[in-house]
Structure formats: C-alpha cells, structure tokens
Protein backbone atom coordinates (compact mmCIF):
# COMPACT_ATOMS: atom_id res chain seq x y z
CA UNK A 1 133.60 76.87 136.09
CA UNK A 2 136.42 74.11 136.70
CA UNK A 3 138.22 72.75 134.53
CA UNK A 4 136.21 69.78 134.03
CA UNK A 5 133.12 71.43 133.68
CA UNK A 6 133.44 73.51 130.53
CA UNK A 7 133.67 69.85 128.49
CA UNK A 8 130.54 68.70 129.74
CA UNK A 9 128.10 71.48 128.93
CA UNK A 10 126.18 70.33 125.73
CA UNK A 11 126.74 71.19 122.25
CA UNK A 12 124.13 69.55 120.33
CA UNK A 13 126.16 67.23 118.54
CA UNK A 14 126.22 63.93 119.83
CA UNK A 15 129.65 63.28 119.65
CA UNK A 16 130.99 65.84 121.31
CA UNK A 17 128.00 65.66 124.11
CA UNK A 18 128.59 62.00 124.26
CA UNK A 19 132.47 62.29 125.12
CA UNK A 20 131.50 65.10 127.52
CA UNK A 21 129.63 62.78 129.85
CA UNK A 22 132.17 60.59 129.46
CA UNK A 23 134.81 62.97 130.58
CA UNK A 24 132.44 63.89 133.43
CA UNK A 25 132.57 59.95 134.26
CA UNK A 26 136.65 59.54 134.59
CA UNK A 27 136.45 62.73 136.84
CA UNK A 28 134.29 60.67 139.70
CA UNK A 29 136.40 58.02 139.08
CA UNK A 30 139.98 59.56 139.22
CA UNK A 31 139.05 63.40 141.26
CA UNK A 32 142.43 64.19 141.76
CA UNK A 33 143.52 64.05 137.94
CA UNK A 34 143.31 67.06 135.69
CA UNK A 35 142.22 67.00 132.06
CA UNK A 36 145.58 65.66 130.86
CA UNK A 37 145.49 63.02 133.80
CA UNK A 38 142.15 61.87 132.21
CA UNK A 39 143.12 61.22 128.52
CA UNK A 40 146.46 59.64 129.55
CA UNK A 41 144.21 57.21 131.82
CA UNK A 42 141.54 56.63 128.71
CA UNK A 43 144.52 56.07 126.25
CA UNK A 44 145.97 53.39 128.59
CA UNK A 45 143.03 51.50 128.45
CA UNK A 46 142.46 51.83 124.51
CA UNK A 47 145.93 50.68 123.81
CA UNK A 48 147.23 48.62 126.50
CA UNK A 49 143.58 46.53 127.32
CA UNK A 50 142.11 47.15 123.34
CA UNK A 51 145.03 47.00 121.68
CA UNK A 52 144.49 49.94 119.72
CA UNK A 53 141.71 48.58 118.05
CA UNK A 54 139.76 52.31 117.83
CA UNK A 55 139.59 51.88 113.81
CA UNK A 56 135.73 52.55 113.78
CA UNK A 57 136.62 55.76 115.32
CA UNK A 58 140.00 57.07 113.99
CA UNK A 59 141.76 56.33 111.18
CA UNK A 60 145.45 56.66 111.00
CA UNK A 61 145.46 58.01 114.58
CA UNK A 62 148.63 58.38 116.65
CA UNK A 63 146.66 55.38 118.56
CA UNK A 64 146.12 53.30 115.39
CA UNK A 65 148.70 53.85 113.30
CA UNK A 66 150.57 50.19 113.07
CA UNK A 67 153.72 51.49 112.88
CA UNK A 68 153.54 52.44 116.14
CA UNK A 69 154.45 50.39 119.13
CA UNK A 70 152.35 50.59 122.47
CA UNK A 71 154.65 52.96 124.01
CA UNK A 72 154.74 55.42 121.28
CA UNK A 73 151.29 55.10 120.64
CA UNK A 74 150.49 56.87 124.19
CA UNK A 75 153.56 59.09 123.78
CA UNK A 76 152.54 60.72 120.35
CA UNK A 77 148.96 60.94 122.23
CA UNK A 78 149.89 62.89 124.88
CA UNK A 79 152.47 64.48 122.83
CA UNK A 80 149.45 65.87 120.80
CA UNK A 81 146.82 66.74 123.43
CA UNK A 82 149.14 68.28 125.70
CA UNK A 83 149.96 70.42 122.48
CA UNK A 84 146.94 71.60 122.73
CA UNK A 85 146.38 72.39 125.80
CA UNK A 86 149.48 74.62 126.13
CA UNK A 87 148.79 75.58 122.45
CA UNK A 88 151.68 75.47 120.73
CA UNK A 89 150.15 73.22 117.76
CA UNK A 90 149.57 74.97 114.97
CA UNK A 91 146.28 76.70 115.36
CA UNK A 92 144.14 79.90 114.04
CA UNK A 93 141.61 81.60 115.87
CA UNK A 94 137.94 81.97 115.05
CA UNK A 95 134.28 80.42 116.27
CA UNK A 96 134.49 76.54 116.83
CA UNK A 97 132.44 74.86 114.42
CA UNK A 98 130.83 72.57 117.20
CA UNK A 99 130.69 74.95 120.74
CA UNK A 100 130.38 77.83 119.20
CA UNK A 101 132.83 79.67 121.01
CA UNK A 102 135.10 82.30 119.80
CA UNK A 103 139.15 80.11 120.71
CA UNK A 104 142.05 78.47 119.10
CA UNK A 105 140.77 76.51 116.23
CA UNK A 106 142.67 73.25 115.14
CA UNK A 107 142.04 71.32 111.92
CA UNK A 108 140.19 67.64 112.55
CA UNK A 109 140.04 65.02 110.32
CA UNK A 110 139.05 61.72 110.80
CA UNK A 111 142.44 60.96 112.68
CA UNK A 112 141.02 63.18 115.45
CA UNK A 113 137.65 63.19 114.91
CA UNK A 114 134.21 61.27 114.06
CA UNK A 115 132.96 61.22 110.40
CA UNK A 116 134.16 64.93 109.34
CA UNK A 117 135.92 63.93 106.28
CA UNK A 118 139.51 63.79 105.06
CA UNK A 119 141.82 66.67 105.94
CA UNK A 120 143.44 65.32 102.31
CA UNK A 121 140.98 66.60 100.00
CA UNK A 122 141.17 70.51 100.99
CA UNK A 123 138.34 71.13 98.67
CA UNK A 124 135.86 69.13 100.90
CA UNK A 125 136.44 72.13 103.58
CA UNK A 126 135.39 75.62 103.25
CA UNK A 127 137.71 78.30 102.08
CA UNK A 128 140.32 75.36 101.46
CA UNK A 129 140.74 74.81 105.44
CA UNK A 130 143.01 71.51 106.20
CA UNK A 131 140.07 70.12 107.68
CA UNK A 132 136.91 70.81 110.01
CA UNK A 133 138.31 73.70 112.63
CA UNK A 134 137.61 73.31 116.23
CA UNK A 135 138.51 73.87 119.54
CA UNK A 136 140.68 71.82 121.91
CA UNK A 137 138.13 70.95 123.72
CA UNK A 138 135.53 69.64 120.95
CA UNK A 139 138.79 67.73 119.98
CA UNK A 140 139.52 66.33 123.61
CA UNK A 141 135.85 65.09 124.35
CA UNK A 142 135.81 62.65 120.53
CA UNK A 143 138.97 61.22 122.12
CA UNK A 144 136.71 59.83 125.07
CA UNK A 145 133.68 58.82 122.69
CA UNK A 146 135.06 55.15 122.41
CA UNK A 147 134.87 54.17 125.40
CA UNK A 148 131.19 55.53 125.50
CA UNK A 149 129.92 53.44 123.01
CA UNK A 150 128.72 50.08 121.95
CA UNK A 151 129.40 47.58 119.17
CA UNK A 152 126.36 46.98 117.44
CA UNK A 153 125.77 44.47 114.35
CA UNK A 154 129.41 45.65 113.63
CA UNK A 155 129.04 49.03 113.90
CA UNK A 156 129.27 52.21 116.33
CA UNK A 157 126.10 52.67 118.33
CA UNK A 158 125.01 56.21 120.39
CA UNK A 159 122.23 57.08 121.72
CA UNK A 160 121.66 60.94 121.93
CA UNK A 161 118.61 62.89 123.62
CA UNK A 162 116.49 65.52 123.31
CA UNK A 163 116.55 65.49 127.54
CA UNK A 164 120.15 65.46 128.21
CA UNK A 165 119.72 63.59 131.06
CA UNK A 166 119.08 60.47 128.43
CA UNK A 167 121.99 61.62 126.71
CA UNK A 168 123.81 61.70 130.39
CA UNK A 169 122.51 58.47 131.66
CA UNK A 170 123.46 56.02 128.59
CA UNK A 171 126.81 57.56 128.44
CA UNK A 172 127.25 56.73 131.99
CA UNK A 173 125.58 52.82 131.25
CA UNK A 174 128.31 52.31 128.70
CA UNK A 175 131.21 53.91 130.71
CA UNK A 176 130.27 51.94 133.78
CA UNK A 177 130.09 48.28 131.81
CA UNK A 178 133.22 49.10 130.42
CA UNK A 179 134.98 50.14 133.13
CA UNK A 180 133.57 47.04 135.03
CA UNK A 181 134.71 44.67 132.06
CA UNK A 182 138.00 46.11 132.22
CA UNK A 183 138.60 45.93 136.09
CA UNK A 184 137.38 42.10 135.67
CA UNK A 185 139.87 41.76 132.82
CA UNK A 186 137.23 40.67 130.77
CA UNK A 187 137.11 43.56 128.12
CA UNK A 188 139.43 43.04 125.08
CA UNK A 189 137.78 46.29 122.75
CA UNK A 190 134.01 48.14 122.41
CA UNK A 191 131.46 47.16 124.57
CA UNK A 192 129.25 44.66 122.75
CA UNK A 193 125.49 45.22 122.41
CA UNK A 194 123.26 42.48 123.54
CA UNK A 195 121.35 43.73 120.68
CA UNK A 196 120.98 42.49 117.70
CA UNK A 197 118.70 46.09 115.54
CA UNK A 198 118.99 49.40 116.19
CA UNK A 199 114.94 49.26 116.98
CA UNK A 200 115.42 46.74 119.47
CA UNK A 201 118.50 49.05 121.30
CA UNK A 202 116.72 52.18 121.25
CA UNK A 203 113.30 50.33 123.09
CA UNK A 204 115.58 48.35 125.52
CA UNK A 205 117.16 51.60 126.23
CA UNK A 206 113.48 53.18 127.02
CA UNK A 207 113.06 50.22 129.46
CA UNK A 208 115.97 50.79 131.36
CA UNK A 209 115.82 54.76 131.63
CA UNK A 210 112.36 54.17 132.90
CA UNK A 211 112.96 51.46 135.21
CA UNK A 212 116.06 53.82 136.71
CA UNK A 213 113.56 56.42 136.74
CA UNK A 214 115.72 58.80 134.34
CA UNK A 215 112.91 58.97 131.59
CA UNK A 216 110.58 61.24 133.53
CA UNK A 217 109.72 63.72 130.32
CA UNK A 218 107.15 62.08 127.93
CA UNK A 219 108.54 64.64 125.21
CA UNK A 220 111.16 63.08 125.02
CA UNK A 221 113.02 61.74 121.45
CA UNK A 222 116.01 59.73 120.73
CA UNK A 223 118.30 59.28 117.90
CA UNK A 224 120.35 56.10 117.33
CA UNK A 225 123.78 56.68 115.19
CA UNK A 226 124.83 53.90 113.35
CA UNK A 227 128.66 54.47 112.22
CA UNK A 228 131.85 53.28 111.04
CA UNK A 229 134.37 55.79 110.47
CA UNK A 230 136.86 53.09 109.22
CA UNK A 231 137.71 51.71 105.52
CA UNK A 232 137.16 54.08 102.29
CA UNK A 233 133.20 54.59 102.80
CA UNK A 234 132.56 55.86 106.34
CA UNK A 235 128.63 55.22 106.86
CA UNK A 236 126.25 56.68 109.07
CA UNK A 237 122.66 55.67 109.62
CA UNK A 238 120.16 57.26 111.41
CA UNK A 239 117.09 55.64 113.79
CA UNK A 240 114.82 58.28 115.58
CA UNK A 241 112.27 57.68 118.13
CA UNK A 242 110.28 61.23 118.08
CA UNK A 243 108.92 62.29 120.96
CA UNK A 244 105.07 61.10 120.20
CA UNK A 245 106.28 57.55 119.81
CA UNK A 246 108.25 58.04 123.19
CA UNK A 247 105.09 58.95 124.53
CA UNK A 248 103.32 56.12 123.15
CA UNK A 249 105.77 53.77 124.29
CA UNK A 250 105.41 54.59 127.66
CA UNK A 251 101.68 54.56 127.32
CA UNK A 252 101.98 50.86 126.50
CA UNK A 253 103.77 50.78 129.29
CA UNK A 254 101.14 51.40 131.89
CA UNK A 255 99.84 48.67 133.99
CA UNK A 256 96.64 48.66 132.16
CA UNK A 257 97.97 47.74 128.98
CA UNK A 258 101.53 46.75 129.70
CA UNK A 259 100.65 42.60 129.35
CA UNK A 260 98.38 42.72 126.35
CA UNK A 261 101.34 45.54 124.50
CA UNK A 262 104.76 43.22 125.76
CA UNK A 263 103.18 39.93 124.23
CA UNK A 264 102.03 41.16 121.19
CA UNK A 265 105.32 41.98 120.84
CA UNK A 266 106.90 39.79 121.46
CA UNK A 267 105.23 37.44 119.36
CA UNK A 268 107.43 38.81 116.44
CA UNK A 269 110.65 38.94 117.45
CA UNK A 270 113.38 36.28 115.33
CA UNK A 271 116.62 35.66 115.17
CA UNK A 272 117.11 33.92 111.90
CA UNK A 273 121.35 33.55 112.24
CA UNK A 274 120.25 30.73 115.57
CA UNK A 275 117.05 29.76 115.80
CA UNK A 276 115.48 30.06 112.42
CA UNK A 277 111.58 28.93 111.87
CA UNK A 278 111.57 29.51 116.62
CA UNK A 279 107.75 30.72 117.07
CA UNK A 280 105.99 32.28 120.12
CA UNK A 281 104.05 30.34 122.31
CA UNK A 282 101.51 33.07 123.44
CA UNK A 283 100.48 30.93 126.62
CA UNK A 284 103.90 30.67 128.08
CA UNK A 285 105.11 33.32 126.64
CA UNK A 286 108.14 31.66 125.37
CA UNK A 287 110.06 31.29 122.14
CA UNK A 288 109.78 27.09 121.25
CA UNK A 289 112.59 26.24 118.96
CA UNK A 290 113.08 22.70 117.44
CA UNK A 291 115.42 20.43 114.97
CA UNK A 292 115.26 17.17 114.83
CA UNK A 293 117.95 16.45 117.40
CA UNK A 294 116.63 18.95 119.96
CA UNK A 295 114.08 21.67 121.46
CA UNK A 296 114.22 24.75 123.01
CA UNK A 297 112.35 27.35 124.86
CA UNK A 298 113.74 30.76 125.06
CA UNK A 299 112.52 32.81 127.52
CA UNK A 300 111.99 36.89 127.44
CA UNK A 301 115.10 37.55 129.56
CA UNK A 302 117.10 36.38 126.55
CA UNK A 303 114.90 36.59 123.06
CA UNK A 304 114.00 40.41 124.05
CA UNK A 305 117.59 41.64 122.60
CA UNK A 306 116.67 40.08 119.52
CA UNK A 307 115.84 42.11 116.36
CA UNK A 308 111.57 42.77 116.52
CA UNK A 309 109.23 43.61 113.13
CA UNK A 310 107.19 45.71 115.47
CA UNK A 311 109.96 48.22 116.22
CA UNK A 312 111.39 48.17 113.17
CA UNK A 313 108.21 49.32 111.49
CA UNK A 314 107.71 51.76 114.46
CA UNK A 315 111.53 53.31 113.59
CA UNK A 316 110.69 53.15 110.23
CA UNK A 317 107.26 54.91 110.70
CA UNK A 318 105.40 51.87 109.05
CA UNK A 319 102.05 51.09 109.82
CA UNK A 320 101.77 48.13 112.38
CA UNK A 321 98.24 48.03 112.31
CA UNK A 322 98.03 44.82 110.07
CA UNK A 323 100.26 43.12 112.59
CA UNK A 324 97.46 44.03 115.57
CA UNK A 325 94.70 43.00 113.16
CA UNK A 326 96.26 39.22 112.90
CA UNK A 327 97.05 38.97 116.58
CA UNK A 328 93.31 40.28 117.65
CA UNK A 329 91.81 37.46 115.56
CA UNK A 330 92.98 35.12 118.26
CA UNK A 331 94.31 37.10 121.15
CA UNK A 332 92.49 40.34 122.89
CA UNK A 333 94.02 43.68 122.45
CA UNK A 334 92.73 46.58 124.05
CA UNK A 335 91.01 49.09 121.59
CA UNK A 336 92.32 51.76 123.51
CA UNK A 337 95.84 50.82 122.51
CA UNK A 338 94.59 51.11 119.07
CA UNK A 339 92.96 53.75 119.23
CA UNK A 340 96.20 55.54 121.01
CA UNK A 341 98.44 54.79 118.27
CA UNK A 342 96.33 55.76 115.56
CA UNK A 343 95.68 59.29 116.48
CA UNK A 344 98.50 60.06 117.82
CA UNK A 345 101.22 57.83 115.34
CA UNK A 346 99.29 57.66 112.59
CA UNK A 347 97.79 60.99 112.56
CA UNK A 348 94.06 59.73 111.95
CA UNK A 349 91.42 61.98 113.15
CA UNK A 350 89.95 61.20 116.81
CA UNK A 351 86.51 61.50 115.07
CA UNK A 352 87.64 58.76 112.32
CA UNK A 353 88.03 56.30 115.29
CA UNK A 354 85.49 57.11 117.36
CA UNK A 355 82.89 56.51 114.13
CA UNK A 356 84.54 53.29 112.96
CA UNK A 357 84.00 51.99 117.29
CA UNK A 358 80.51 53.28 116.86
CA UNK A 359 79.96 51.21 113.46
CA UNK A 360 81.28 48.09 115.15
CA UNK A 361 79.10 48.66 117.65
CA UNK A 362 76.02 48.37 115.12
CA UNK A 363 77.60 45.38 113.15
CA UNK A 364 76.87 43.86 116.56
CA UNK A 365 73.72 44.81 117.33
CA UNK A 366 71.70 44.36 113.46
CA UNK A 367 73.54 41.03 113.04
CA UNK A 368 73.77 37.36 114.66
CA UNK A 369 76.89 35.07 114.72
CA UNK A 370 76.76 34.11 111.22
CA UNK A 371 75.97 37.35 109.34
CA UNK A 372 78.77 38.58 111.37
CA UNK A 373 81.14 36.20 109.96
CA UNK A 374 79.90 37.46 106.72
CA UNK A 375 80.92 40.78 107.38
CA UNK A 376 84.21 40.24 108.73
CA UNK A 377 84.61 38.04 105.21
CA UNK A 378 83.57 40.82 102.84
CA UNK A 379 86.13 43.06 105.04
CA UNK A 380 88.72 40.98 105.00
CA UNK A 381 87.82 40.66 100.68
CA UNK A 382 87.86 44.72 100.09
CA UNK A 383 90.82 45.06 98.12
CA UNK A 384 89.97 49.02 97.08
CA UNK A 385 88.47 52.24 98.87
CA UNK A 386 85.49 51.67 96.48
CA UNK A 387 84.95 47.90 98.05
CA UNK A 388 84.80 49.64 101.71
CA UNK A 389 82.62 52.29 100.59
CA UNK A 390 80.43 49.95 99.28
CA UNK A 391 79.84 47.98 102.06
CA UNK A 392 79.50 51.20 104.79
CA UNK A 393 76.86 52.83 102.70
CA UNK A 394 74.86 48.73 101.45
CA UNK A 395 75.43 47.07 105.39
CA UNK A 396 76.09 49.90 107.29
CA UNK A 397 74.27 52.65 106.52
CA UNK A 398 71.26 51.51 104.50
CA UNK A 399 70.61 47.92 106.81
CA UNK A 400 70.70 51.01 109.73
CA UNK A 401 68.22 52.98 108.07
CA UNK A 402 65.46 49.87 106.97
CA UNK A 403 65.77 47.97 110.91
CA UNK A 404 65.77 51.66 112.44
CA UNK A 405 64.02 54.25 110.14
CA UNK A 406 63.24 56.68 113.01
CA UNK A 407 67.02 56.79 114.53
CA UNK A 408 69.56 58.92 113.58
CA UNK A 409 71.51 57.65 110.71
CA UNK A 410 74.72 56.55 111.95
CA UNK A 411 76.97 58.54 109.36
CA UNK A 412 75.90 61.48 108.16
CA UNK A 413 77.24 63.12 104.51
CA UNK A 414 79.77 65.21 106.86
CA UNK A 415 81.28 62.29 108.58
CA UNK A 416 81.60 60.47 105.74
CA UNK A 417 83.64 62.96 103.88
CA UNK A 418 85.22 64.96 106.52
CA UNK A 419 85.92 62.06 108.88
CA UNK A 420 85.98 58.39 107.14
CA UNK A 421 87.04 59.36 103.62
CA UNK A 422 88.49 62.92 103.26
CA UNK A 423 91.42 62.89 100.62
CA UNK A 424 94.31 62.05 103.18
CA UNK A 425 92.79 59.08 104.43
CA UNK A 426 94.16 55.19 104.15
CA UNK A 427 91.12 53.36 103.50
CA UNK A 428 93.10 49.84 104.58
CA UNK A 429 93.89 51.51 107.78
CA UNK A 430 90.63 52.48 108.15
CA UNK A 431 89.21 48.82 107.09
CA UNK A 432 91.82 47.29 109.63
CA UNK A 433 90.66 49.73 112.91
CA UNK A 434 87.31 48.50 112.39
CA UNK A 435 88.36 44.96 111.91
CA UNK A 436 89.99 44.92 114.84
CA UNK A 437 87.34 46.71 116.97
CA UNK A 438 84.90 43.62 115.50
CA UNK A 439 87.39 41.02 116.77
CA UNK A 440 87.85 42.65 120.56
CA UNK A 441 83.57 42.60 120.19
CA UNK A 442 83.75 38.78 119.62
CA UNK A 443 86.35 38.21 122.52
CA UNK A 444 84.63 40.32 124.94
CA UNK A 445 81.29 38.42 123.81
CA UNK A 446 83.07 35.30 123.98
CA UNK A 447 82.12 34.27 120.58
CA UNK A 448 83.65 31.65 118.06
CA UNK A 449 84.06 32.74 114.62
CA UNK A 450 85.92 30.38 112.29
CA UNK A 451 88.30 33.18 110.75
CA UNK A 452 90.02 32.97 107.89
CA UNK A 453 92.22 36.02 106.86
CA UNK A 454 92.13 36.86 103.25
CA UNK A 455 93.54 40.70 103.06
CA UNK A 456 97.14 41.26 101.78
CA UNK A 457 97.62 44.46 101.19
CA UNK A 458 101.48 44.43 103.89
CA UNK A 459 104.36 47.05 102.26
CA UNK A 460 107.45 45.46 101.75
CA UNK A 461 109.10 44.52 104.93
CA UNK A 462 113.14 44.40 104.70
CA UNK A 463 114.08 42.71 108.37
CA UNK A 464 116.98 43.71 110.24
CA UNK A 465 119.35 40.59 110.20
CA UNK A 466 122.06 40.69 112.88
C-alpha cells in the first residue's frame, strides 16, 4: 500500500470516505506530490481562490480564524498537518474512532473536523477526552471534504453510497467542477448546486450515475447530508433513497415507461421564489409562466433542478398515489407503474393488486358509460373503509353474483380479508389503485367521462422552498 492509498479505503462514514476520494482525485492531478504536497495544494485554493470562507465546515480553524492573514493561514495549516505526520503533536494511542485502526489518536473538534462537537465542553466526550480521538489520517481526509461538496439551499450537501463506486463517482463530479471553476477563475467558494431540494439532488444524481453508466447495482441506496457546522446550532438533516426506491427509480426509467414516469413528473415541479402560479403544459412538455408584462416557457433542461412534490413525498416515504390518481383522470399512466410501486414501495400485497385489476375489469364489463360514471362518483365520495366496503360487496360482488349466478364469485371471504382488507391495509390506497386502473380502462377504451374529483383525503404536504 502507498502512501496515498491507505486514505482512500472506506470507513463508512461519509466524511471521511468523501475526503478520501477526494484525496485520491489531487493524486491524478498532481502524481508527483506526497500527502503533504496535496493539502498544501488544497489549502491554497481554500484560502487564496475562497478566501477562507470554509465556515460551514470548520469553525475557528487555523484557515478561518480572522485574525489570521492569508499567509499565516496556510503556515499554521501546514504547521499542524505536518505535525502530524511526523507526530510530534500531542497525541495518545488507542483504536481510531472512525478507521478502526489501532495508531496515534489526536483530539478533533469542530476546528478539525465535521459536526463532532466542541472540544470545550469535555463532558460531551467520553472519559473527559478533549474531543473525538482519531487518527491522522481520518483528520487529513475532513480537510479535503470542502472541496468535495456542494452548496445547497445554503447548506453542505454529500451524497454517500451503499456501492462505493456512487460514493467514488460524485466525489469525483464535485472535485472535477471545482477544479474546472477554479482553472477558469470562475470559482470564488463551494460549488453551487443547480438544485434547489435535497429530493431533486439525490434523483438528478441517479440520472447522471446512470447515464455515465456508474449505477450498475439496482441495490443500491443513497443518503443525502444536509449540514452546517457553522454558528451555535450545527444542523444535520438526513434524505435516504433505500435501495427498493433505487430500484424503482430505475424501473421508471426503462424505455417502456420512461415518457409516461418523466412527465408525470414533471408536471409538479415549482419554483415559487421566480415563477410563482408557472404550470405544466403536458403537450409540450413545458413550464408556461406569465405576468402581465410577459410570458415564459421553461423547458426541462432548466425547470428539472427545481424542487418536485413527487420526490419529496418519495424521500419522505409519502404516498404519491393520489398524485397518479389526478394525473390518470386526464393523462394515461401505465398500470404497471402502479402496480410496481405499490408492492414494492408501499408494501401492498401482489394479490391486493392483482384483485383490485380484476374488479376493474368487471366494473367494465356489467356496466355502460353512464353507470360507470356512477361508480367512479360513489368512489371518488367514500370518505371511510366502511363506504368502500359497501360498495365492493352492493356493486361488486352482489351485481356479479345476480348478472352471473353460475361464475365464480369474484372475491371470495379469503380475499376479502386476507387480501383487500386485512388489519394493515389503507383502504384510500386501496380505493385510489382501483380508481386509477378504471381511468387507464377509459383511456385505453377511448371513452369520455365528464370527471369531477371529489376525494380529499391528501396528508399535509410541507414543500421544500429554495
């Protein structure tokens, strides 16, 4: 192992993983430099093109303490990391709280580190400890963290994987823009997010792993940190895709269901702070913004940063299923999408599905254009469990049994139980999959039903404003 390599190998905590790749980065870049080459040359930028302004990161560092001019900014840094490199800072010796490993253990607060707490208040740290102890090396890599990261609604974004690789490949995405500002002369502190939610970052960041063919594991999960380590309340918050919605994502993805997924949407995206009341044009697939002194159209290049109800809800693990019951009243939206997220996001039995599809299928067939509209009314009415009971067993079941008598009966006692109302089922969810499998009927049937919409029953819904 060189002596690169031993700050790259992963440690689980994002941070520290994060600065790794980053480390790993500068090495291509500058081969010839050693580890102390590489911090001098990542301290130059954050003082001399940043101007020191690393506050989200480290507070009171030798970098951002104001007292400090440029020069002695860098010279305290290197003054301290080459301390501890030859060790002759104070240290004790014991098992690094982030590698693991058994080394020379130095105290890091948040001067030197990210979100571990004061180094004032000994009685924070175990056994009254000066602060967090860790190796050199988990020290080193949070020094390179900055310039692996992005600015996002004012705060510190990272993305960390489960696959490494993702880990690996945003870290080099961020070092690479930045790098590329700076050689332009265009970069003046963090790389800025075109972002405007954490939901919409972590599903652009899907998007561009898979189009540079780094997302190859559907297992996959990823966890947004949200962070400021600056002012008197350092704040993290936490976004996680898990790995089934990963894998759902991608399934949307697929060719066959790719257009129907992207304009759905994108029919709720908003950006309230510029173009406040814009709404999606579903033909064009534009955003049309007007004011009385002008109009706009925003295309998906540009309005596909912008902060989305759809991932937010998926982030948040909210049902979406009332926002693909509105658009299917007009638009069509393949069942199997549906059908997809509902078993495998919304944990509902395969069986649940399968009979609601089936039921739709009978609406159709024991009822004309009008009686149809009358179910979809007394649907869209049900405000209770009890109300869609009610109508499975009066225009379901029974209307089965009188036009069919010798058929089987479409739900038997176990189905209805085990599969459409044991204990742990959502009754509205259940009322929604099989208004929406009624709606797809009526597009692929080509039939006009005047619909009008009556069910509110949406959760509170706190938007992400930028």
């Amino acid at each position: 192992m060189n002596e690169i390599e031993k700050y790259i190998v992963p440690t689980g905590d994002p941070f520290a993983d994060i600065g790794g790749y980053a480390i790993e980065e500068f090495a291509k870049r500058y081969p010839n430099e050693n580890i102390m080459g590489l911090i001098s040359k990542v301290t130059d930028i954050y003082v001399d093109k940043w101007d020191a302004k690393i506050n989200p990161f480290f507070l009171n560092s030798k970098i951002t303490q104001p007292a400090f001019k440029a020069d002695k900014k860098k010279e305290e840094t290197a003054k301290y990391f080459q301390s501890l490199l030859d060790k002759t800072a104070t240290h004790t010796f014991g098992f690094c709280r982030i590698t693991g490993e058994k080394t020379e253990l130095y105290p890091a607060g948040r001067d030197n580190s990210i979100l571990s707490g004061s180094g004032t208040f000994v009685n924070f740290h175990h056994t009254f400890e000066p602060g967090i102890m860790l190796s050199k090396e988990a020290i080193i890599r949070f020094h390179f963290v900055p310039i692996a990261c992005e600015l996002l609604q004012g705060r510190i974004a990272v993305i960390q994987s489960s696959d490494n690789e993702l880990t690996r490949f945003f870290t080099q995405d961020k070092v690479s823009k930045n790098l590329s500002n700076i050689g332009a002369n265009i970069s003046e502190g963090i790389l800025k997010s075109d972002c405007r939610s954490p939901g919409t970052a972590l599903f652009r960041f899907i998007d561009k792993a898979v189009a540079d063919k780094k997302a190859q594991k559907s297992s996959s999960s990823l966890t947004l940190y949200h962070f400021t380590n600056f002012g008197a309340t350092p704040e993290v918050k936490i976004y996680l895709i898990p790995s089934i919605l990963f894998e759902f994502y991608n399934f949307t993805q697929n060719s066959k269901y790719k257009s129907q997924w992207n304009r759905f949407v994108s029919s709720y995206y908003f950006n309230n702070k510029e173009y406040k009341g814009a709404k999606f044009n579903p033909e064009t697939n534009e955003i049309e913004w007007a004011t009385k002194k002008e109009e706009q159209k925003i295309g998906e290049k540009d309005y596909q940063f912008w902060s989305n109800r759809i991932y937010t809800k998926l982030i948040n693990d909210q049902s979406i299923l009332r926002e693909i019951r509105l658009w299917c009243i007009e638009k069509q939206f393949d069942f199997e999408i549906v059908k997809t997220y509902q078993v495998g996001i919304r944990n509902m039995k395969i069986e649940t599905v399968n009979k609601i599809d089936q039921m739709a299928d009978l609406i159709f067939k024991m009822n004309d254009a009008d009686q149809i509209k009358k179910v979809i009314k007394t649907l869209n009415s049900a405000k209770s469990g009890y109300n869609l009971r009610r109508f499975i067993i009066r225009d379901v079941v029974s209307k089965n049994y009188e036009k069919n008598p010798e058929d089987e009966p479409i739900v038997t006692v176990e189905e209805y139980t085990k599969y459409l109302f044991p204990d742990t089922s959502s009754w509205s969810e259940m009322r929604d999959v099989l208004l929406i499998a009624i709606y797809q009927r009526l597009h692929e049937q080509k039939l006009s039903i005047e619909i009008e919409d009556e069910s509110s029953d949406e959760e509170g819904f706190e938007t992400e404003e930028e």
